[in-house]
Structures are given as structure tokens and as C-alpha cells.
PDB file of N, CA and C in Angstrom:
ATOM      1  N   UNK A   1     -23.622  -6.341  -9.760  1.00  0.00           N
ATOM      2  CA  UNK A   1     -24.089  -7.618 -10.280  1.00  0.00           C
ATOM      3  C   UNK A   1     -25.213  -7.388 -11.275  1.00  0.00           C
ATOM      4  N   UNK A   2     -25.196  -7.973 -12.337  1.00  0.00           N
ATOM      5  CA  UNK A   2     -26.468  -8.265 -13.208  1.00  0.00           C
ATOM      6  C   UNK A   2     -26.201  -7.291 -14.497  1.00  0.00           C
ATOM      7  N   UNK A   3     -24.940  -6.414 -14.186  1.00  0.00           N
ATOM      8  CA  UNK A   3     -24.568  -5.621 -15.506  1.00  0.00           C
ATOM      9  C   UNK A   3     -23.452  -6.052 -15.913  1.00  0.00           C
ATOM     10  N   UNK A   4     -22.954  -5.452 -17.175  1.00  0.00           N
ATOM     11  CA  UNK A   4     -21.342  -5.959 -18.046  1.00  0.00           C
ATOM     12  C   UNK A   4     -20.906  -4.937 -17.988  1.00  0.00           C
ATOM     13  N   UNK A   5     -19.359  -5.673 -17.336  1.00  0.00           N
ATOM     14  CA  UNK A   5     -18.647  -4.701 -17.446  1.00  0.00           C
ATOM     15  C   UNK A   5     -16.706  -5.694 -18.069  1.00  0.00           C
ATOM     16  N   UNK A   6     -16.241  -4.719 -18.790  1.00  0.00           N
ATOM     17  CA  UNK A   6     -15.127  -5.094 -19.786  1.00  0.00           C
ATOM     18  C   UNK A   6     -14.180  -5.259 -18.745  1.00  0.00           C
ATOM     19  N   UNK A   7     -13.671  -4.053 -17.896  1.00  0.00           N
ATOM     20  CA  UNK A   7     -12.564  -3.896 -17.277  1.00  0.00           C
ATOM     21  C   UNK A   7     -12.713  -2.969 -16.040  1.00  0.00           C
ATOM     22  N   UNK A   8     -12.196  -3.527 -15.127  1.00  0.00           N
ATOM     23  CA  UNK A   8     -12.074  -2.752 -13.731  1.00  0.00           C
ATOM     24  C   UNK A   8     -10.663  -2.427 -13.328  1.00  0.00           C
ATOM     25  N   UNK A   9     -10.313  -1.014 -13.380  1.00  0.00           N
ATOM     26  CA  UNK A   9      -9.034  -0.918 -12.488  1.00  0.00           C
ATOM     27  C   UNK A   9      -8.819  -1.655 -11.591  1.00  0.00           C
ATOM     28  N   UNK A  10      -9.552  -1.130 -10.637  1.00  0.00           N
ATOM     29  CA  UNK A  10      -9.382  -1.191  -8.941  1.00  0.00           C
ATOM     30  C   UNK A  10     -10.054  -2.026  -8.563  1.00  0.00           C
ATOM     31  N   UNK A  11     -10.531  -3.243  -8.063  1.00  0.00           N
ATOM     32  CA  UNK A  11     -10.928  -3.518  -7.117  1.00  0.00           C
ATOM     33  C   UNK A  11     -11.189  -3.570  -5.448  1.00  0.00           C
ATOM     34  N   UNK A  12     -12.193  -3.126  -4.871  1.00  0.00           N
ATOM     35  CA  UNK A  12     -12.084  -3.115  -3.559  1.00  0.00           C
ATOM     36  C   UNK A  12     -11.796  -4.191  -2.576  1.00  0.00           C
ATOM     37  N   UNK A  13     -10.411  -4.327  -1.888  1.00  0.00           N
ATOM     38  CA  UNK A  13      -9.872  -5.886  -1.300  1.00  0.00           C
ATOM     39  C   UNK A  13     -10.920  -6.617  -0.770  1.00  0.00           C
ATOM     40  N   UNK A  14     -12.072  -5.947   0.423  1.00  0.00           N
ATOM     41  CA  UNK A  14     -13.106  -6.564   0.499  1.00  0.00           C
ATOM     42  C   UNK A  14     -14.159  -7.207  -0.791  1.00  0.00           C
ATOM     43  N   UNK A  15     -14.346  -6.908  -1.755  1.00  0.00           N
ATOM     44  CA  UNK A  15     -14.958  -7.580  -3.002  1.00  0.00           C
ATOM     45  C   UNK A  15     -14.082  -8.503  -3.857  1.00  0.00           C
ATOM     46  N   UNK A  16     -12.764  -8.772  -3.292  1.00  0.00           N
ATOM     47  CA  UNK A  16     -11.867  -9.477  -4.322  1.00  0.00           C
ATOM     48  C   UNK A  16     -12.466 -11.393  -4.142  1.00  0.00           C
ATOM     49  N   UNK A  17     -12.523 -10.954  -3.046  1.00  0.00           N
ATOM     50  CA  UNK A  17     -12.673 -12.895  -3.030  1.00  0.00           C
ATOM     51  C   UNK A  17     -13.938 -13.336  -3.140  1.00  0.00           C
ATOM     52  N   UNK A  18     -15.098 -12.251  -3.555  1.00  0.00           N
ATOM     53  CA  UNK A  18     -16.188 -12.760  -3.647  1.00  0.00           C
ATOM     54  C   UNK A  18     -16.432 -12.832  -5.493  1.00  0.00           C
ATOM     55  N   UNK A  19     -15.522 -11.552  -5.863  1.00  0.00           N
ATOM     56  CA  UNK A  19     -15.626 -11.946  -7.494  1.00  0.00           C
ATOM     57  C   UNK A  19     -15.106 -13.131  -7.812  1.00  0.00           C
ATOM     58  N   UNK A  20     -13.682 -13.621  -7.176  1.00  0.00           N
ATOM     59  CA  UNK A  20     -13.252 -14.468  -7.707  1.00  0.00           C
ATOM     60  C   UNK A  20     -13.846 -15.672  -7.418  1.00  0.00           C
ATOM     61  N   UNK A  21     -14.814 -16.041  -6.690  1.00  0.00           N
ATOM     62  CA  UNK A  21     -15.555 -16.782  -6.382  1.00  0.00           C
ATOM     63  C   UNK A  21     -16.445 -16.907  -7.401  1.00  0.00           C
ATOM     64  N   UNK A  22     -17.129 -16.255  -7.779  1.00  0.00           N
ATOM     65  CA  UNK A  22     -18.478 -16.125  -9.422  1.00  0.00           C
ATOM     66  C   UNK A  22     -17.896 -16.383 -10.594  1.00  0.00           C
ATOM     67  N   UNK A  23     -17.999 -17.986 -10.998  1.00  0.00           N
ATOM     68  CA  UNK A  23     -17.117 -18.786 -11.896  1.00  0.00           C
ATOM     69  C   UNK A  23     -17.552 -17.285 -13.395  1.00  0.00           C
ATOM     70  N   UNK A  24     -18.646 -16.726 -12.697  1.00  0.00           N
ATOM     71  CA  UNK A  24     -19.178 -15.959 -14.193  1.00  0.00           C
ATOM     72  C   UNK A  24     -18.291 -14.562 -14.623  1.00  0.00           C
ATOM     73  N   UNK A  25     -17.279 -14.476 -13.918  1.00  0.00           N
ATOM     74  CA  UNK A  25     -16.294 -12.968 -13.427  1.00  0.00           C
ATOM     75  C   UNK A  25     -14.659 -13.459 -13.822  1.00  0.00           C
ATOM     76  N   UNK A  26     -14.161 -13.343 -14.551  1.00  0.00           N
ATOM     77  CA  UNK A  26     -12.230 -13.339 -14.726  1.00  0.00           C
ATOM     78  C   UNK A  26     -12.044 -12.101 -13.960  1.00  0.00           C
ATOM     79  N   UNK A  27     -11.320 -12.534 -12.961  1.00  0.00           N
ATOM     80  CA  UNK A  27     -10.250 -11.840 -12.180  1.00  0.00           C
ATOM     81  C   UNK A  27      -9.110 -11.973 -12.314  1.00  0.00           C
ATOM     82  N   UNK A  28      -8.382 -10.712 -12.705  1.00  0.00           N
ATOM     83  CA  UNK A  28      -7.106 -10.894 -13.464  1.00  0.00           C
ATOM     84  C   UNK A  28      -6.216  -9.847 -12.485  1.00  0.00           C
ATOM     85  N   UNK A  29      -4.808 -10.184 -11.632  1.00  0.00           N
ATOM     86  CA  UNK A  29      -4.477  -9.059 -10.953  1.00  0.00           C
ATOM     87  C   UNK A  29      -2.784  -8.749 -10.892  1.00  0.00           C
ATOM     88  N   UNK A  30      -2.567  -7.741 -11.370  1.00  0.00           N
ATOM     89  CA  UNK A  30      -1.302  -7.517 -11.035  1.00  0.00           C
ATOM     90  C   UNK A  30      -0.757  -6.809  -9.650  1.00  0.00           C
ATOM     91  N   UNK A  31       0.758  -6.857  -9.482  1.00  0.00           N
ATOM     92  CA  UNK A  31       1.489  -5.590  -8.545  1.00  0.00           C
ATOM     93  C   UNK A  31       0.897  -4.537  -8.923  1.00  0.00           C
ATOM     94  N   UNK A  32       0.321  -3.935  -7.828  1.00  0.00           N
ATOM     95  CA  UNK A  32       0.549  -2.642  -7.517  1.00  0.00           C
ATOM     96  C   UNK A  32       1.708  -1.462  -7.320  1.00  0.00           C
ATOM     97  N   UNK A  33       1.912  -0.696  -8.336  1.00  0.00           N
ATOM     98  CA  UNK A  33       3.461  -0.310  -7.988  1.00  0.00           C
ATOM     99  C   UNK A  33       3.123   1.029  -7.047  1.00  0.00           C
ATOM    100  N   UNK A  34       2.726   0.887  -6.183  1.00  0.00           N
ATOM    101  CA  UNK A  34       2.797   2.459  -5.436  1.00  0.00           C
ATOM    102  C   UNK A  34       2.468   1.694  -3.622  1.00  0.00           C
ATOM    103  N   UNK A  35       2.411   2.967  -2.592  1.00  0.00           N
ATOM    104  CA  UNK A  35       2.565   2.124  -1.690  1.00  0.00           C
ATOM    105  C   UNK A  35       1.728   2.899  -0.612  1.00  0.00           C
ATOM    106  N   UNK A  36       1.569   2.480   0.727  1.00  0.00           N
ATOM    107  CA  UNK A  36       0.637   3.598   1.607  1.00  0.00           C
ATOM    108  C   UNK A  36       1.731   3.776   2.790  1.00  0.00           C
ATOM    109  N   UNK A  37       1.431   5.086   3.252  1.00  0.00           N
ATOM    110  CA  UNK A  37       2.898   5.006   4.757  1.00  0.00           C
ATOM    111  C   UNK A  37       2.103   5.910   5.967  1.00  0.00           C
ATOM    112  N   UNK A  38       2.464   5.566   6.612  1.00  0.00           N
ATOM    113  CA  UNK A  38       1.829   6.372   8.207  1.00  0.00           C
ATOM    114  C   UNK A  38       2.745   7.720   8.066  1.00  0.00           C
ATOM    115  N   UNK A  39       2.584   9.161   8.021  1.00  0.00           N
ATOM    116  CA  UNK A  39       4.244   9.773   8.500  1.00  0.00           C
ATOM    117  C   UNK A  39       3.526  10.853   9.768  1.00  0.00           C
ATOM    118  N   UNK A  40       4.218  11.328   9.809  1.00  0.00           N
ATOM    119  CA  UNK A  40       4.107  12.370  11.117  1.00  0.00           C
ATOM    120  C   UNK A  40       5.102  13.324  11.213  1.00  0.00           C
ATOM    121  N   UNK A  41       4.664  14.522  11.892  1.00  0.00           N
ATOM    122  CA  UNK A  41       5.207  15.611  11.562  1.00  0.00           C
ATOM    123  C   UNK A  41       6.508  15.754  12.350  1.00  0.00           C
ATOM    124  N   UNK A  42       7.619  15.384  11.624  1.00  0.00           N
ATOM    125  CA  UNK A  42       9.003  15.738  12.984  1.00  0.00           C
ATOM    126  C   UNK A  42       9.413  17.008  13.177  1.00  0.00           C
ATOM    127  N   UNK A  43       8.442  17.667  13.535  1.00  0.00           N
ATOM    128  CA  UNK A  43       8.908  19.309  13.797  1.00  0.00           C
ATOM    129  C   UNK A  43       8.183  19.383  15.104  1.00  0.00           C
ATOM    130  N   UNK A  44       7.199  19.176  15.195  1.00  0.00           N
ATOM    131  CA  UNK A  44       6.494  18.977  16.401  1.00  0.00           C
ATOM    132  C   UNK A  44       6.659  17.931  17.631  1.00  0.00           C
ATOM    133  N   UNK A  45       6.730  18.295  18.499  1.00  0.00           N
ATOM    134  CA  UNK A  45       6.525  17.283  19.802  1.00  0.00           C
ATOM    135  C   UNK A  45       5.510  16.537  20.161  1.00  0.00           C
ATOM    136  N   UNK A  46       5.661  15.602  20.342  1.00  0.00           N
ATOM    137  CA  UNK A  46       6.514  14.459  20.681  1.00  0.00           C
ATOM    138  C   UNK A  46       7.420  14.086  19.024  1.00  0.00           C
ATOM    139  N   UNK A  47       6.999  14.345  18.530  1.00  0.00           N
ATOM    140  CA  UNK A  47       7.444  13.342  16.758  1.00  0.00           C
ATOM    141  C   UNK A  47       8.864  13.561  16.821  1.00  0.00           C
ATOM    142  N   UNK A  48       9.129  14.722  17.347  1.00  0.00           N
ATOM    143  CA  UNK A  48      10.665  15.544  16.796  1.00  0.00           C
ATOM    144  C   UNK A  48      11.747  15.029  17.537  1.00  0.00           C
ATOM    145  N   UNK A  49      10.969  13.482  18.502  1.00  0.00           N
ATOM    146  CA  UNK A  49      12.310  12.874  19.469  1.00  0.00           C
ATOM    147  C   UNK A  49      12.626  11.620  18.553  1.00  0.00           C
ATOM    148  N   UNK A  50      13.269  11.587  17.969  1.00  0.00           N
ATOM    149  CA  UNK A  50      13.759  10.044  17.325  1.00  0.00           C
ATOM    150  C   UNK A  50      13.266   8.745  18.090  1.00  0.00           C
ATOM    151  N   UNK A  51      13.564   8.817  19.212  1.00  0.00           N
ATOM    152  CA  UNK A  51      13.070   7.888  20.318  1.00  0.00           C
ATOM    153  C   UNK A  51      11.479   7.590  20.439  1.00  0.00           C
ATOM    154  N   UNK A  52      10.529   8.389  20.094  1.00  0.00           N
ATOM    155  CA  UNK A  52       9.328   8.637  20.075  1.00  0.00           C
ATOM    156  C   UNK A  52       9.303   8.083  18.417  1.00  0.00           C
ATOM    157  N   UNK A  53       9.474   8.591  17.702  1.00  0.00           N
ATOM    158  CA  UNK A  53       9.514   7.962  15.918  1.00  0.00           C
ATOM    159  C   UNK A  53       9.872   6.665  16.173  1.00  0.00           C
ATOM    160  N   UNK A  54      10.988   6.022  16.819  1.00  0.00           N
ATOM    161  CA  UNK A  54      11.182   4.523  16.948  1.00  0.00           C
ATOM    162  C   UNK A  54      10.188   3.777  17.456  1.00  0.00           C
ATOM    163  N   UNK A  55       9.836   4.130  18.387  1.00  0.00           N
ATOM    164  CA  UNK A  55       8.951   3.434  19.562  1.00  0.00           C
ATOM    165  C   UNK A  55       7.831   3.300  18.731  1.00  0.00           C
ATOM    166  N   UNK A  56       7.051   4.132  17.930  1.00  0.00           N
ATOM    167  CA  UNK A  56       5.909   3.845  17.022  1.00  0.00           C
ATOM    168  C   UNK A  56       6.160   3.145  15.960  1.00  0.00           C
ATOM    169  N   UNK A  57       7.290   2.875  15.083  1.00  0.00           N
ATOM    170  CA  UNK A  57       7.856   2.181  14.248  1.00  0.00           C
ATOM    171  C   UNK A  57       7.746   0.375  14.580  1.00  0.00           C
ATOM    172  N   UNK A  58       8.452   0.437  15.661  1.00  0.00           N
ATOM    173  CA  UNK A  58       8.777  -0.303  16.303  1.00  0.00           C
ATOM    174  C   UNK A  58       7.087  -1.103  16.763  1.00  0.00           C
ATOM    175  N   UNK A  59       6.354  -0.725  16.720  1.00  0.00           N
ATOM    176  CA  UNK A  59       5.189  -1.469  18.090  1.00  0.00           C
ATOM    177  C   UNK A  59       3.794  -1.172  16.309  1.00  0.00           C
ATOM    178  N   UNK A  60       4.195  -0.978  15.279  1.00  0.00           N
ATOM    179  CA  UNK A  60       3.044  -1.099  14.761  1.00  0.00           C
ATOM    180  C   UNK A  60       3.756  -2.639  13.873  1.00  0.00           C
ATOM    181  N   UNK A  61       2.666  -2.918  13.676  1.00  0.00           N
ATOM    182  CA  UNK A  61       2.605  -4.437  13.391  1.00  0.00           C
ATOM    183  C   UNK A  61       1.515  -4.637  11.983  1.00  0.00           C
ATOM    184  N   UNK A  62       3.257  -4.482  10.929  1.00  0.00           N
ATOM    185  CA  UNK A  62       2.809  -4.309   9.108  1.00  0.00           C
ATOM    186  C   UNK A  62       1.995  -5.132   8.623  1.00  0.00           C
ATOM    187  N   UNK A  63       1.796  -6.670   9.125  1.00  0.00           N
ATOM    188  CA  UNK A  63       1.226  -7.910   8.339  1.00  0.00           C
ATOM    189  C   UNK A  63       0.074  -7.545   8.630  1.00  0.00           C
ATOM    190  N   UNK A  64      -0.408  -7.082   9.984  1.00  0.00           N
ATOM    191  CA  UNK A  64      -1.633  -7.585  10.378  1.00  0.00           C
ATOM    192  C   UNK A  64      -2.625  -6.102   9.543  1.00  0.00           C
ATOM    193  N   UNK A  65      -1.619  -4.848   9.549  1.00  0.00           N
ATOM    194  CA  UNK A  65      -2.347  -3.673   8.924  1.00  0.00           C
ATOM    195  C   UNK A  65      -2.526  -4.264   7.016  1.00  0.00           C
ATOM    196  N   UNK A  66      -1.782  -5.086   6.500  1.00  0.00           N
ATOM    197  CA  UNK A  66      -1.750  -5.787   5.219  1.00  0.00           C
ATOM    198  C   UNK A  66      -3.311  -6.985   5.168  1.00  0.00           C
ATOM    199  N   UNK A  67      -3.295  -8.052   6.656  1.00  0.00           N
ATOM    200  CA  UNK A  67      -4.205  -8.585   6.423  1.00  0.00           C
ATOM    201  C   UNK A  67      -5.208  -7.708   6.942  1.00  0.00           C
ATOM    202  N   UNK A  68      -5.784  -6.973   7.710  1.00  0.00           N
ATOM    203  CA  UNK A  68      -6.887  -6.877   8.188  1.00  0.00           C
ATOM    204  C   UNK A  68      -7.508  -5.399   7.214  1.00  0.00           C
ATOM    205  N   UNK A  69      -6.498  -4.070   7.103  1.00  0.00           N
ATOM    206  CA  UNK A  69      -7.019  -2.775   6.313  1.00  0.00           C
ATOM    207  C   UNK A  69      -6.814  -3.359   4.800  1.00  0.00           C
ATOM    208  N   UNK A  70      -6.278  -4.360   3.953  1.00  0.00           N
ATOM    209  CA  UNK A  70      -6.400  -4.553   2.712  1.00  0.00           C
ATOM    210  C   UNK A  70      -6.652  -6.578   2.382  1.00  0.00           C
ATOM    211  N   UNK A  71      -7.280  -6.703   3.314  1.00  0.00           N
ATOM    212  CA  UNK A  71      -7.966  -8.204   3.382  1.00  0.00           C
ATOM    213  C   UNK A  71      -6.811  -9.294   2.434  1.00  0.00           C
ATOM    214  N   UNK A  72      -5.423  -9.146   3.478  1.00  0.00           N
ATOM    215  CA  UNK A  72      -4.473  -9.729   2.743  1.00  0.00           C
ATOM    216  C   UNK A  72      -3.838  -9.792   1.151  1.00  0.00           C
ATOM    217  N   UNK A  73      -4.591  -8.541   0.650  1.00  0.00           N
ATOM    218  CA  UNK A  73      -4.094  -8.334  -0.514  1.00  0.00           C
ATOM    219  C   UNK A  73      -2.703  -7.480  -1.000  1.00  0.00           C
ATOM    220  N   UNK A  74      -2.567  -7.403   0.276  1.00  0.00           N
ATOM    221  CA  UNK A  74      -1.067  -6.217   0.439  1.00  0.00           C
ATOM    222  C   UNK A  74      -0.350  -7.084   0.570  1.00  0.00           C
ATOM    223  N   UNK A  75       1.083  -6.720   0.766  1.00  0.00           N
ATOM    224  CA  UNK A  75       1.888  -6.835   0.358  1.00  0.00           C
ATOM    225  C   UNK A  75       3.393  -6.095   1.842  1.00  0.00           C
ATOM    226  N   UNK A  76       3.692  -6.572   2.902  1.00  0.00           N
ATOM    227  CA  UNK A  76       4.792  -5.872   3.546  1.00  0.00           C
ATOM    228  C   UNK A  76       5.756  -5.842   3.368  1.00  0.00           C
ATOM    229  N   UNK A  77       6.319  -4.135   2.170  1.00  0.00           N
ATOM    230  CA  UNK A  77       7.548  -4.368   1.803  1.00  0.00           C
ATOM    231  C   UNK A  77       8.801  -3.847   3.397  1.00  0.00           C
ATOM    232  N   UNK A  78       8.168  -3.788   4.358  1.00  0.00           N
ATOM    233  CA  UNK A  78       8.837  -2.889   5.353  1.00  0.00           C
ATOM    234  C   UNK A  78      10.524  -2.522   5.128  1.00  0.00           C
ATOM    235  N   UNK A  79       9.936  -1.901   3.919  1.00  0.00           N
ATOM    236  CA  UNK A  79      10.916  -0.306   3.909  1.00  0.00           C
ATOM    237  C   UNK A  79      10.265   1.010   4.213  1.00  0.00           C
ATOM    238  N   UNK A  80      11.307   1.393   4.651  1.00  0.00           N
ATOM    239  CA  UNK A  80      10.501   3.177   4.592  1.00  0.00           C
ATOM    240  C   UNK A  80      11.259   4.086   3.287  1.00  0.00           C
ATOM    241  N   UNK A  81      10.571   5.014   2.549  1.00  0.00           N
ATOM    242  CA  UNK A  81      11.311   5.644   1.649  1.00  0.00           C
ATOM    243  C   UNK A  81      12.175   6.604   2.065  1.00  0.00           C
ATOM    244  N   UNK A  82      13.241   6.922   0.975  1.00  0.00           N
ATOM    245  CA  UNK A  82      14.493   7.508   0.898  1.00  0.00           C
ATOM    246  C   UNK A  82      14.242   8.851   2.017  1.00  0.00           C
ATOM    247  N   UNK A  83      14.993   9.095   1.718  1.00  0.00           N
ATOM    248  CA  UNK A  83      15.463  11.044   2.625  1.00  0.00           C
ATOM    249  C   UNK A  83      15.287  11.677   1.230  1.00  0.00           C
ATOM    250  N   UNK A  84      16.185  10.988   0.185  1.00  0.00           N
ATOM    251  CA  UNK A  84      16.266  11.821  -0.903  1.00  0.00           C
ATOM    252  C   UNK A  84      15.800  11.755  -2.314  1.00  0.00           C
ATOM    253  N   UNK A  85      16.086  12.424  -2.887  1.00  0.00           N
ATOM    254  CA  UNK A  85      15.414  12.171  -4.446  1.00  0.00           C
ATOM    255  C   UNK A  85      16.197  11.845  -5.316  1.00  0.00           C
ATOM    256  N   UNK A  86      15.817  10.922  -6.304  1.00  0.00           N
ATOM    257  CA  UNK A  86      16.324  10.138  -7.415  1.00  0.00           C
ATOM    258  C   UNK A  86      16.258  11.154  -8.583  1.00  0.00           C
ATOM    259  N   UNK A  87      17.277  11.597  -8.931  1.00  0.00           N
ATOM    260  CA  UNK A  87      17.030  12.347 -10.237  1.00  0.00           C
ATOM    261  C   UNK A  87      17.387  11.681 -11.406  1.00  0.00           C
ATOM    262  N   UNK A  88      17.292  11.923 -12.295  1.00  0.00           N
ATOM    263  CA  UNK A  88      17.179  10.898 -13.766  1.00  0.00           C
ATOM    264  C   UNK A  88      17.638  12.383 -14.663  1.00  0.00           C
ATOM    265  N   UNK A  89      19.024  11.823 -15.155  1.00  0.00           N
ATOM    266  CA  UNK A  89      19.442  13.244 -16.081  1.00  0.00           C
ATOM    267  C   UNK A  89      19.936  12.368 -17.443  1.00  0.00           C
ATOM    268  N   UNK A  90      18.955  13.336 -18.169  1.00  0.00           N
ATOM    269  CA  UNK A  90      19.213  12.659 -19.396  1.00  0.00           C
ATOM    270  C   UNK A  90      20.299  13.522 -20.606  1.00  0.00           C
ATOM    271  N   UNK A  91      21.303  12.954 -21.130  1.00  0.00           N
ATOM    272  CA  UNK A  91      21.955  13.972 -21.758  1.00  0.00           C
ATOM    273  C   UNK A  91      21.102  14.184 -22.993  1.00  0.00           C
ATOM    274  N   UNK A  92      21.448  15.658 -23.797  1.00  0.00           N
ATOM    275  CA  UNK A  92      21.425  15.652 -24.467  1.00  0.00           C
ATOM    276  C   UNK A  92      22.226  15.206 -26.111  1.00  0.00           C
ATOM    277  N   UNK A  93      21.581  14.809 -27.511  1.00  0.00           N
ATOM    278  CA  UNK A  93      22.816  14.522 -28.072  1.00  0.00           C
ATOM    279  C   UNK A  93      22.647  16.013 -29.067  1.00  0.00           C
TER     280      UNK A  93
END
């Protein structure tokens, strides 16, 4: 507060609703294109029982980790990402 500033990447979710509150501040916000994921090691035990991977899947609860670790600024796309990789082949001419 009390300095100028042009442009902010990031904002911290806890400071979002207090800028946008200070008629003296434009808050301007897009999608975020990237995402955060819990993983764990399936080579090791317990992780390496599918049944054990479900059961934690299963019992964590996405909205409330959206409202409470990013002060409802997230977003629950509850997907999990691929197995595999997207390759992009470009010909040559």
C-alpha cells in the first residue's frame, strides 16, 4: 500500500478480496491454465494397493481444498491427468 504499481502477475488468494475492495486498485483476472495435484508414490506400500489410492481419492473433499487453501479462487476441475503423453508432430514441408 502507498506505492504504484502497473501490473501484478500473481496475486495472493488471501489479498484478492481486499484489493478488490480499494475502489483505488483495478483488479483484472483471468484462468489460470495450470493446475495443483496431491500424487504419491505407487511403488511403495501402502500407495502400491489401488484400493488404498481409491480410498484417499475417494474421502478428500476438492471444493472445500478450492475454498479454504485458495480462498475460493480455484476452480474443481476433478480430473486427474493422463497416464500418457500428448505428442504434437509437426511435418515437415
Amino acid at each position: 500500500e502507498g506505492d504504484e504499481v502497473d501490473w501484478i502477475f500473481t496475486i495472493s488468494p488471501q489479498n484478492l478480496e481486499a484489493l478488490q475492495a480499494d475502489e483505488n486498485i483495478i483488479v483484472e483476472t483471468s484462468p489460470r491454465l495450470s493446475y495443483d495435484y496431491f500424487g504419491l508414490n505407487t511403488t511403495r506400500a501402502p500407495f502400491d494397493d489401488v484400493r488404498v489410492r481409491q480410498a484417499i481419492a475417494y474421502s478428500i473433499d476438492r471444493d472445500q481444498i478450492c475454498a479454504g487453501a485458495f480462498f475460493c479462487s480455484a476452480v474443481n476441475v476433478n480430473k486427474s491427468t493422463t497416464s500418457y503423453r500428448v505428442l504434437l508432430h509437426l511435418e515437415r514441408s
